[in-house]
N, C-alpha and C. Protein backbone atom coordinates (compact mmCIF):
# COMPACT_ATOMS: atom_id res chain seq x y z
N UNK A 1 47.08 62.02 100.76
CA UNK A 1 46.85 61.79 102.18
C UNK A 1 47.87 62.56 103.04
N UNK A 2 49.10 62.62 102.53
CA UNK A 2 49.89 63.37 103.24
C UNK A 2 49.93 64.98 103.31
N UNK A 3 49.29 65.42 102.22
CA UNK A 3 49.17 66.85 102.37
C UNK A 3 47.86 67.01 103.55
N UNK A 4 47.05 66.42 103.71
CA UNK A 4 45.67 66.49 104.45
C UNK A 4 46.69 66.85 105.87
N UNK A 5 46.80 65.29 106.21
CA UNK A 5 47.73 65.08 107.76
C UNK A 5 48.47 66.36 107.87
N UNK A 6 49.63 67.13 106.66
CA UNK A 6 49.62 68.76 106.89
C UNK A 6 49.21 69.36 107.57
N UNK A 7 48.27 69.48 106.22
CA UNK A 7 47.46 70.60 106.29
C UNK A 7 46.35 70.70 107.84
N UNK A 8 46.14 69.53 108.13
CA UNK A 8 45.60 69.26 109.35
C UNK A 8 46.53 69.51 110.53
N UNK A 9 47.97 69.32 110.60
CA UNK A 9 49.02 69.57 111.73
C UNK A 9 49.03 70.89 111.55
N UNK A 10 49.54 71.93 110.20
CA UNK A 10 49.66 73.32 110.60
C UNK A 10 48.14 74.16 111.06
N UNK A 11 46.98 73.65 110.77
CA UNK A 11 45.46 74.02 111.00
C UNK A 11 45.77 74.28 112.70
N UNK A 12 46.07 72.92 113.26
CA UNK A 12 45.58 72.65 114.99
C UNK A 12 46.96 73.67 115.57
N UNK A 13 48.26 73.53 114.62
CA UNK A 13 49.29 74.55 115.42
C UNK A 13 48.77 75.57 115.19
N UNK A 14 48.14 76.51 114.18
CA UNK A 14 47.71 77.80 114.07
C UNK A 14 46.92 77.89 115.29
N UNK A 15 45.83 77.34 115.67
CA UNK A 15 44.61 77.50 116.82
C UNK A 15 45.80 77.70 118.03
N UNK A 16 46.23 76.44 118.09
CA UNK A 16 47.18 76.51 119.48
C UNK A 16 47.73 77.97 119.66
N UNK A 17 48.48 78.43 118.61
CA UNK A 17 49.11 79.52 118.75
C UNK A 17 48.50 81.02 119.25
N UNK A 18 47.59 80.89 118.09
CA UNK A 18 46.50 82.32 118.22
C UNK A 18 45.73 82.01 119.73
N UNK A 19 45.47 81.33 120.24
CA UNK A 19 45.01 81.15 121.37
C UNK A 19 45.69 81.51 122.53
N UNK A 20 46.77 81.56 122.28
CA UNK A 20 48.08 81.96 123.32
C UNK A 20 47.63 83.29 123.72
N UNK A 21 47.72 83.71 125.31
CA UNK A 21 47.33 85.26 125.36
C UNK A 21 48.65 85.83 126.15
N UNK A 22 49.70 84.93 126.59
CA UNK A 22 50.88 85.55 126.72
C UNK A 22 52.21 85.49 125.98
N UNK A 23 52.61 86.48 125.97
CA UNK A 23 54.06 86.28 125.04
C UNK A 23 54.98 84.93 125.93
N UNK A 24 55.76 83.95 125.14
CA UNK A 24 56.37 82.80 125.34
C UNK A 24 57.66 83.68 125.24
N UNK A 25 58.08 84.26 124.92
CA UNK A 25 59.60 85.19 125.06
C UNK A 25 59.37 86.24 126.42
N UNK A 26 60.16 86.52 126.80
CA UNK A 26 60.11 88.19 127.98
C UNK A 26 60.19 88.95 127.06
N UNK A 27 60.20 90.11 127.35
CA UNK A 27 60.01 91.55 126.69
C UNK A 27 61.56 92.09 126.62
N UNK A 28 62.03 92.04 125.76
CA UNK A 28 62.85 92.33 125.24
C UNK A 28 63.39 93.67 125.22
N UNK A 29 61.79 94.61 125.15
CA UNK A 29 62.08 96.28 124.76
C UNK A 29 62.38 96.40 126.41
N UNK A 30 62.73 95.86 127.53
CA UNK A 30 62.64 96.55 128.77
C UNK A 30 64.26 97.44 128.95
N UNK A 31 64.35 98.16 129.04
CA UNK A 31 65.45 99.23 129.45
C UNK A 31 66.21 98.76 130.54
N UNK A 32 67.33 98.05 129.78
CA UNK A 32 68.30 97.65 131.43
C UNK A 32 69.35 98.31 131.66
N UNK A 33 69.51 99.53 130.99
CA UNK A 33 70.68 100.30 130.77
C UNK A 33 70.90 100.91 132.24
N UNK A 34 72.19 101.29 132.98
CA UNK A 34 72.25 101.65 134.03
C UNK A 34 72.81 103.21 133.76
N UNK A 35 71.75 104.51 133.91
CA UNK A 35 72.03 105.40 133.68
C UNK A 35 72.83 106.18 134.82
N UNK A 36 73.87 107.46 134.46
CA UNK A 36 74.41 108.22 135.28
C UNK A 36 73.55 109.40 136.03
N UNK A 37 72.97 109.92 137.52
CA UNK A 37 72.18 110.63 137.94
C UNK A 37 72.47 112.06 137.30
N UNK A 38 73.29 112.25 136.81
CA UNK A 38 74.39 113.95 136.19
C UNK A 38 72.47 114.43 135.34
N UNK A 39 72.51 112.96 134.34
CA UNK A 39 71.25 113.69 133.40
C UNK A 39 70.14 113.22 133.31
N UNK A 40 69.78 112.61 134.41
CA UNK A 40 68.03 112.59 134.79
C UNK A 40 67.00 113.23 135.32
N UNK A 41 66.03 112.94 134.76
CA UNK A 41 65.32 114.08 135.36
C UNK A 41 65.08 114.29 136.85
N UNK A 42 64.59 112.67 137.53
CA UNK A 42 64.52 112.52 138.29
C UNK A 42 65.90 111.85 139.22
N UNK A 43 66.05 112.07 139.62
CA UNK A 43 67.47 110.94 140.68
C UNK A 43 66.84 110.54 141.78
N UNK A 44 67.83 109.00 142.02
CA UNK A 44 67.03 108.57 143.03
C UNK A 44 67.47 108.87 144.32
N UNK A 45 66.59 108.31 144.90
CA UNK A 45 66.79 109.09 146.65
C UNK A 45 66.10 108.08 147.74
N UNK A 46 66.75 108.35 148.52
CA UNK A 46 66.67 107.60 150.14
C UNK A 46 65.40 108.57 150.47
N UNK A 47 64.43 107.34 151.34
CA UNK A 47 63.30 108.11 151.52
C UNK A 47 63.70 109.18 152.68
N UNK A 48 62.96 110.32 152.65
CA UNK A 48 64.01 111.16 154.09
C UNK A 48 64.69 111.85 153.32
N UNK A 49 65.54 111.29 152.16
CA UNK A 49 66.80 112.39 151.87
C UNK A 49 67.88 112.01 152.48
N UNK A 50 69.11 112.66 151.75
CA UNK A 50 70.25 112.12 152.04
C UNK A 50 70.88 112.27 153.48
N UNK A 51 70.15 113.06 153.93
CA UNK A 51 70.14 113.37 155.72
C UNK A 51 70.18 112.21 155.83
N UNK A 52 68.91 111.49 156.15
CA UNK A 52 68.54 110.26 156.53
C UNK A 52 68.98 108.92 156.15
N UNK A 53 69.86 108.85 154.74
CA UNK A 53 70.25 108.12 154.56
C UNK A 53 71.96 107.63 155.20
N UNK A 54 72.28 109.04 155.53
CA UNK A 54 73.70 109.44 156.20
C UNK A 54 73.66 108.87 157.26
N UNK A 55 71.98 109.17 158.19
CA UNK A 55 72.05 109.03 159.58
C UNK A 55 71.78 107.54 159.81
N UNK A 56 70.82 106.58 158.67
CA UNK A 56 71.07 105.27 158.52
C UNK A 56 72.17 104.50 158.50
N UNK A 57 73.20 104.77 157.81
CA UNK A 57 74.61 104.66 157.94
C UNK A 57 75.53 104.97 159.05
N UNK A 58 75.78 106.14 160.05
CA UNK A 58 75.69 106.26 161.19
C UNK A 58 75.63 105.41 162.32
N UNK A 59 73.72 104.98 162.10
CA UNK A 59 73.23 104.07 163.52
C UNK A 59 73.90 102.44 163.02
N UNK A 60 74.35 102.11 161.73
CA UNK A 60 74.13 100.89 161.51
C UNK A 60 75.60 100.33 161.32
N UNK A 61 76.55 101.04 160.72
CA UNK A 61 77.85 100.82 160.37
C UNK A 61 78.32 100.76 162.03
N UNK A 62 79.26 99.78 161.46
CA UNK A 62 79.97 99.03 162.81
C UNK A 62 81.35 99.51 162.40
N UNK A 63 82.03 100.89 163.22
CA UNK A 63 83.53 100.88 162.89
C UNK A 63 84.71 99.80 163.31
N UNK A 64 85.66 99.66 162.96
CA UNK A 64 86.46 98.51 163.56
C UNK A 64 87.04 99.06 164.56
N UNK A 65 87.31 98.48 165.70
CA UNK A 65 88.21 98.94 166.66
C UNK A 65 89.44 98.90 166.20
N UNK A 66 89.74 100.04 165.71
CA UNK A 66 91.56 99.85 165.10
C UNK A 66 91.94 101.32 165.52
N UNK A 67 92.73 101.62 166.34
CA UNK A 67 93.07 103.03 166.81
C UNK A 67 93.85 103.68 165.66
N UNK A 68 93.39 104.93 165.28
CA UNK A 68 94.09 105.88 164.59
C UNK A 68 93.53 105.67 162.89
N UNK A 69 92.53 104.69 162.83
CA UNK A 69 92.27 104.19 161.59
C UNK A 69 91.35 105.53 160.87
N UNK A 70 91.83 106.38 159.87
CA UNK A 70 91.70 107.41 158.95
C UNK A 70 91.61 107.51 157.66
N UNK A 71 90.17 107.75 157.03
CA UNK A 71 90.39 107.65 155.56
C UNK A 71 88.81 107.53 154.67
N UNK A 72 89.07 107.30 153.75
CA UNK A 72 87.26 107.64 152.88
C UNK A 72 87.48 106.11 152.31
N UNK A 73 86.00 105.69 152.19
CA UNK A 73 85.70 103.88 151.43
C UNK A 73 84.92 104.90 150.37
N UNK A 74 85.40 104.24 149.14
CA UNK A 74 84.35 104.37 147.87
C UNK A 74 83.88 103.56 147.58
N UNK A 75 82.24 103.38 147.29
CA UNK A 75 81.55 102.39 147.01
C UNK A 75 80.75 102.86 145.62
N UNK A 76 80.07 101.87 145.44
CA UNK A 76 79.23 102.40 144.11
C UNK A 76 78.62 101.17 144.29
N UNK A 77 77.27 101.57 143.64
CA UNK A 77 75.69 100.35 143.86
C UNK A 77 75.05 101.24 142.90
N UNK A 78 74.24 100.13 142.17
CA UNK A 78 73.10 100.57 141.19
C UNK A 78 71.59 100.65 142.05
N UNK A 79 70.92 101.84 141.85
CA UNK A 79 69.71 101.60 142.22
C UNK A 79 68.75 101.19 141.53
N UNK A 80 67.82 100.17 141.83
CA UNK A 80 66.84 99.44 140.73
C UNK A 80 65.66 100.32 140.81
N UNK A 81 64.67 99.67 139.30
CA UNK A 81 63.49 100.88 139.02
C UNK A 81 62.59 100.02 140.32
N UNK A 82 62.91 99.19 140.85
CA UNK A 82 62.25 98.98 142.45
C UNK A 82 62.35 99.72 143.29
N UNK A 83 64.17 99.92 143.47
CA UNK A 83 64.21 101.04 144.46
C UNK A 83 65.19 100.57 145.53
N UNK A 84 65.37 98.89 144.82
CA UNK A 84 66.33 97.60 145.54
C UNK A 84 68.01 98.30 145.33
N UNK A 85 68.89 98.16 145.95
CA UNK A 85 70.12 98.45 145.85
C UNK A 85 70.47 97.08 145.43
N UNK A 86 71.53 97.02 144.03
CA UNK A 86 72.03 95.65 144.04
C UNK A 86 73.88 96.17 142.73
N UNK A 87 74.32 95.45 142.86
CA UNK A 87 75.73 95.91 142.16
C UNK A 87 76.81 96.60 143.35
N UNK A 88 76.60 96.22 144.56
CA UNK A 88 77.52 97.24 145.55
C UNK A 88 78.86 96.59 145.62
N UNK A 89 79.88 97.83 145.17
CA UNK A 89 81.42 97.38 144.49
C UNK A 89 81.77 98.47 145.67
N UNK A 90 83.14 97.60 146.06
CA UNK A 90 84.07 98.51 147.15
C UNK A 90 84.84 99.07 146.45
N UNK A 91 85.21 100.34 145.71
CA UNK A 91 86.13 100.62 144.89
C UNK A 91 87.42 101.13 146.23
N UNK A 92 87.12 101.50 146.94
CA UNK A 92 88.24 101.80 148.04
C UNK A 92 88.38 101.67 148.90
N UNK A 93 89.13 100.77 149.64
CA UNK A 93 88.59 99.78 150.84
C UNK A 93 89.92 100.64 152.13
N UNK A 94 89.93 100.82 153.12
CA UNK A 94 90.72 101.20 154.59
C UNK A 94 91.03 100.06 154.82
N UNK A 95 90.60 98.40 154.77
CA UNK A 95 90.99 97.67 155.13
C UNK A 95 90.03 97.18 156.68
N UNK A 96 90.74 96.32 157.14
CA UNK A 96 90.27 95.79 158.57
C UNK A 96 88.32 95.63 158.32
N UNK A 97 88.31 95.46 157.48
CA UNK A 97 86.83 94.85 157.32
C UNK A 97 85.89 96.36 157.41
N UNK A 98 86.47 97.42 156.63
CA UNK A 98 85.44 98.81 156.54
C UNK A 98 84.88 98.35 155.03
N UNK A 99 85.48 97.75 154.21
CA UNK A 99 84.39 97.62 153.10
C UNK A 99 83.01 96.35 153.06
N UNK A 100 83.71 95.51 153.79
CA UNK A 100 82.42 93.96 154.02
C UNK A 100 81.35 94.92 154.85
N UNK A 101 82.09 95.45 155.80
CA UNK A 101 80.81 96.44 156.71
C UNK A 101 79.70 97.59 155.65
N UNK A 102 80.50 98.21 154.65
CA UNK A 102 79.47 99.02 154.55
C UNK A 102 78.83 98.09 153.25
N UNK A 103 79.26 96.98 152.59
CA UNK A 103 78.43 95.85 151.65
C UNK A 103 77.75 95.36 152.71
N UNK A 104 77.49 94.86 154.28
CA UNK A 104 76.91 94.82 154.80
C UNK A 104 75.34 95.11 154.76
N UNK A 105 75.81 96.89 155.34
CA UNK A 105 74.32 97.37 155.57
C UNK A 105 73.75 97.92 154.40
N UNK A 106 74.80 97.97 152.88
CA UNK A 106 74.05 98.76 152.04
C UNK A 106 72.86 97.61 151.68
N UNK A 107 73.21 96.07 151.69
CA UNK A 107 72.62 94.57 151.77
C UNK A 107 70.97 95.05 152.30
N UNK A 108 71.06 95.52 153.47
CA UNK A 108 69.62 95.95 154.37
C UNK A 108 69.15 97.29 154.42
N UNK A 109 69.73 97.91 153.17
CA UNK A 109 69.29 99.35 153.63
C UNK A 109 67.77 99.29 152.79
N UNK A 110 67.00 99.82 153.42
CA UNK A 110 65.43 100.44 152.83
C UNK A 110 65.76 100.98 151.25
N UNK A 111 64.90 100.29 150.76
CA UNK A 111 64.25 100.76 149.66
C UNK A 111 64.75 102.10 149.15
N UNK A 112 65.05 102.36 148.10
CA UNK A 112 64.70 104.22 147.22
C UNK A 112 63.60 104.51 146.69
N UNK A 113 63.36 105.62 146.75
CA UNK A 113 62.54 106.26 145.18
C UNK A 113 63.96 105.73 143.98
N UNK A 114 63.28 105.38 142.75
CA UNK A 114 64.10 104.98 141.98
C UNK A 114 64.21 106.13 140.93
N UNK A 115 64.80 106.28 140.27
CA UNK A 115 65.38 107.60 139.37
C UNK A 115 64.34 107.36 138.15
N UNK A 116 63.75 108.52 137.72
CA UNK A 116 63.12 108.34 136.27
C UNK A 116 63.59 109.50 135.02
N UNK A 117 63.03 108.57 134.18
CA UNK A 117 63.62 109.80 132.92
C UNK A 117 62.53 109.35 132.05
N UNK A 118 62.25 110.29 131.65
CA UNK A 118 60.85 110.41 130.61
C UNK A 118 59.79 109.65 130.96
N UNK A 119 59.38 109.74 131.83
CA UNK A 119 58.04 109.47 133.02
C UNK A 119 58.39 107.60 133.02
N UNK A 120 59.44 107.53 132.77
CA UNK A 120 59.98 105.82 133.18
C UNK A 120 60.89 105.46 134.33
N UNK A 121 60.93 104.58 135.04
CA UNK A 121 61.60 104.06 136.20
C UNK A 121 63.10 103.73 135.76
N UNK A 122 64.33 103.86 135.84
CA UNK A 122 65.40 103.44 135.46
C UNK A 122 66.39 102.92 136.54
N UNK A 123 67.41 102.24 135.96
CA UNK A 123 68.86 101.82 136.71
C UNK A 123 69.66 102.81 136.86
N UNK A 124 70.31 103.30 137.94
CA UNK A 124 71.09 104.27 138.37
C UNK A 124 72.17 103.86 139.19
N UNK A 125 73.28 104.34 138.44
CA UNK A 125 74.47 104.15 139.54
C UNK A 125 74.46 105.06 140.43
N UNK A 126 75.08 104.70 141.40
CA UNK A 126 75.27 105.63 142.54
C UNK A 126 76.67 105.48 143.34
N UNK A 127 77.38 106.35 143.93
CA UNK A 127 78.42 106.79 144.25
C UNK A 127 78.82 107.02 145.55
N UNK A 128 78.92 106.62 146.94
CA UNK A 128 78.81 106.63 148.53
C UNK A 128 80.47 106.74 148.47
N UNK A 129 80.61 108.15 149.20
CA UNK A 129 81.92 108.12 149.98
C UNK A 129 81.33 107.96 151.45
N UNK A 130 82.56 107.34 152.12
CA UNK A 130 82.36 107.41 153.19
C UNK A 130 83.71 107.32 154.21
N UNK A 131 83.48 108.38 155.34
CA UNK A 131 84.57 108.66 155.70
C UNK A 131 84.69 108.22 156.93
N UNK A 132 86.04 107.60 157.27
CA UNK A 132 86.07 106.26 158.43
C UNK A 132 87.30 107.29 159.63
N UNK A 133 86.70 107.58 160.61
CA UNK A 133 87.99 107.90 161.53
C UNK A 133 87.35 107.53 163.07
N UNK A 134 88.94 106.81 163.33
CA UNK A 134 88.80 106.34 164.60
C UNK A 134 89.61 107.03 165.94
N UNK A 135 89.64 107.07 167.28
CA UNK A 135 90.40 107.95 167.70
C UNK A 135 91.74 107.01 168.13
């Protein structure tokens, strides 16, 4: 009797299973590696071009009123195979609130084309100097 009740429990789990039409795990094979733009085929880009992405930065960055304030912010942000900016690190800050400002607007900046390599969408770091002078 007890092999039946089994053999009857692994029978109804087999159906259950094979019946399943989505994977119960995520996909595992997805590529989360964050590649360098030096060797892709494609790199990603601000729609417009980096003109436009300069001149976005420009209309939107709020300098501090600090007289005589001189110098470059290094930032770095990954671009997603969306096209989303997310990972934005102040590696070199002027101080007086020039790095919260440009984590700010990089927060709201539009979308990219996202970088591809072998007809696939990838993670890309990216690299923004930016140069702060006040009079």
């Amino acid at each position: 009797m007890k092999k039946l009740v089994f053999l009857f429990l692994c029978f109804v789990a087999f159906q259950n299973a094979k019946a399943q039409t989505e994977p119960i795990a995520p996909d595992t094979t997805e590529d989360i590696s964050v590649y360098n733009s030096a060797g892709l085929e494609i790199k990603p880009e601000f729609k417009g071009g980096y003109n436009k992405f300069y001149e976005y930065i420009a209309k939107n960055y709020r300098t501090p009123d600090v007289p005589g304030l001189n110098g470059q912010l290094m930032i770095s942000f990954v671009v997603e195979k969306d096209g989303s900016i997310t990972d934005i690190k102040v590696l070199k800050d002027l101080g007086y609130g020039t790095g919260e400002e440009a984590i700010r607007i990089l927060k709201k900046c539009p979308n990219w084309t996202p970088a591809e390599q072998k007809g696939k969408k990838v993670r890309c770091a990216f690299m923004l100097p930016l140069r702060i002078q006040t009079p």
